[in-house]
Protein backbone atom coordinates (compact mmCIF):
# COMPACT_ATOMS: atom_id res chain seq x y z
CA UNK A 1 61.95 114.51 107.09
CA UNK A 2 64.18 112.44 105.12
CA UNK A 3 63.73 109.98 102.07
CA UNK A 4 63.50 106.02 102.71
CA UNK A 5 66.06 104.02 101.61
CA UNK A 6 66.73 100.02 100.74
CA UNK A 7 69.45 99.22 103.63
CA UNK A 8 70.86 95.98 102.15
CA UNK A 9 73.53 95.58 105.67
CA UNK A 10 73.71 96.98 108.46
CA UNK A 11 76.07 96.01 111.24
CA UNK A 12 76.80 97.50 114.77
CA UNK A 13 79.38 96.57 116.69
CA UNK A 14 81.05 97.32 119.78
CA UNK A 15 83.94 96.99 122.31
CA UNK A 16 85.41 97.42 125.48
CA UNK A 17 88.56 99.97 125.06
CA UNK A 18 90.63 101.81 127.32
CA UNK A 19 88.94 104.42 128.27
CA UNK A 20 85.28 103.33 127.56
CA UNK A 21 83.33 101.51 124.74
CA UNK A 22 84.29 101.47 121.00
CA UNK A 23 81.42 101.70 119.01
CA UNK A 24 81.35 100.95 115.07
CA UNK A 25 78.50 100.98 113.20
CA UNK A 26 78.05 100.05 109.12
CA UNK A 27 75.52 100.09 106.67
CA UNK A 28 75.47 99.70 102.96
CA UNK A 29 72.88 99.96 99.98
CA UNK A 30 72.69 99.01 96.32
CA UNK A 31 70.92 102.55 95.56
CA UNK A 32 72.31 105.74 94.28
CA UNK A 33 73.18 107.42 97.60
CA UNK A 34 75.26 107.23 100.68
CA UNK A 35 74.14 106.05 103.78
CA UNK A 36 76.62 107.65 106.30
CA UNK A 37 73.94 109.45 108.29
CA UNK A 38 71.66 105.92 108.71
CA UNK A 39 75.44 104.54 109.93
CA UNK A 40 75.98 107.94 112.21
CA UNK A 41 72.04 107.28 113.71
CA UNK A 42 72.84 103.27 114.46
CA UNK A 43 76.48 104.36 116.66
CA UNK A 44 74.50 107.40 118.02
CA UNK A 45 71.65 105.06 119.20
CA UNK A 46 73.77 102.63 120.33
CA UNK A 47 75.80 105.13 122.70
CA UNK A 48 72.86 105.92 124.07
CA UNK A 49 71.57 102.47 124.87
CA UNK A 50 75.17 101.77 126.47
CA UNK A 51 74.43 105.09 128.35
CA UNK A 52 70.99 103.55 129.85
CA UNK A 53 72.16 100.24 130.32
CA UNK A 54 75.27 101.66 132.50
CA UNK A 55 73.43 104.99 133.81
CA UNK A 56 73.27 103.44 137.26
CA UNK A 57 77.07 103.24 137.69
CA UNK A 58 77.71 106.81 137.12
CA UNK A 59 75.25 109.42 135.58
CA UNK A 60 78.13 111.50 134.58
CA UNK A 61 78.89 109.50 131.86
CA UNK A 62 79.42 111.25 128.46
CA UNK A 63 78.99 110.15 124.86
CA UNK A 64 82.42 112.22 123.03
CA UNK A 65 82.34 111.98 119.54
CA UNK A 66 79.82 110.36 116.47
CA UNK A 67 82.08 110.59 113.10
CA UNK A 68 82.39 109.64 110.10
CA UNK A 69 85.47 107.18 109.61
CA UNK A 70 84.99 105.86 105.72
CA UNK A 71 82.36 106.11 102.98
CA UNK A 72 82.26 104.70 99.58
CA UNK A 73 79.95 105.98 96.64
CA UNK A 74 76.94 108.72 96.89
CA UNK A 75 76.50 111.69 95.18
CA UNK A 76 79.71 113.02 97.10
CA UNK A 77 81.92 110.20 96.47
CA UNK A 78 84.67 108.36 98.61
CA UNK A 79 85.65 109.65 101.86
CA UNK A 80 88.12 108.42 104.18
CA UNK A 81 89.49 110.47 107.47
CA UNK A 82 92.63 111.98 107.66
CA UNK A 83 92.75 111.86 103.54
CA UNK A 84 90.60 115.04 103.11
């Protein structure tokens, strides 16, 4: 349901904050279109393995928000939150 693409990066990170776990997740290609949903999929799946991993401490744990931060290039151009 969706076209392949050449990744040339991709990068997930994450860390320990306040009130949970941080997670930031990055991908870039050399092509002609954005990859912000392949970047969204990488810190959704990655929520979700923190989920399993910790399920067993509490069950009632909840995954609150998967955004877009930055993007450069695509059909749509430069994005950046809060500048819209």
């Amino acid at each position: 349901m969706c076209h392949p693409l050449a990744l040339t990066h991709v990068d997930v990170a994450a860390e320990l904050a306040e009130d949970g776990v941080r997670i930031t997740a990055t991908a870039t290609t050399v092509g002609q279109t954005g990859v912000e949903m392949e970047a969204l999929t990488a810190a959704a799946v990655a929520a979700l393995t923190v989920y399993d991993m910790t399920k067993a401490l509490d069950k009632g744990i909840v995954i609150r928000t998967v955004r877009l931060e930055a993007k450069s290039g695509g059909k749509s151009g430069d994005f950046m939150r809060g500048n819209s």
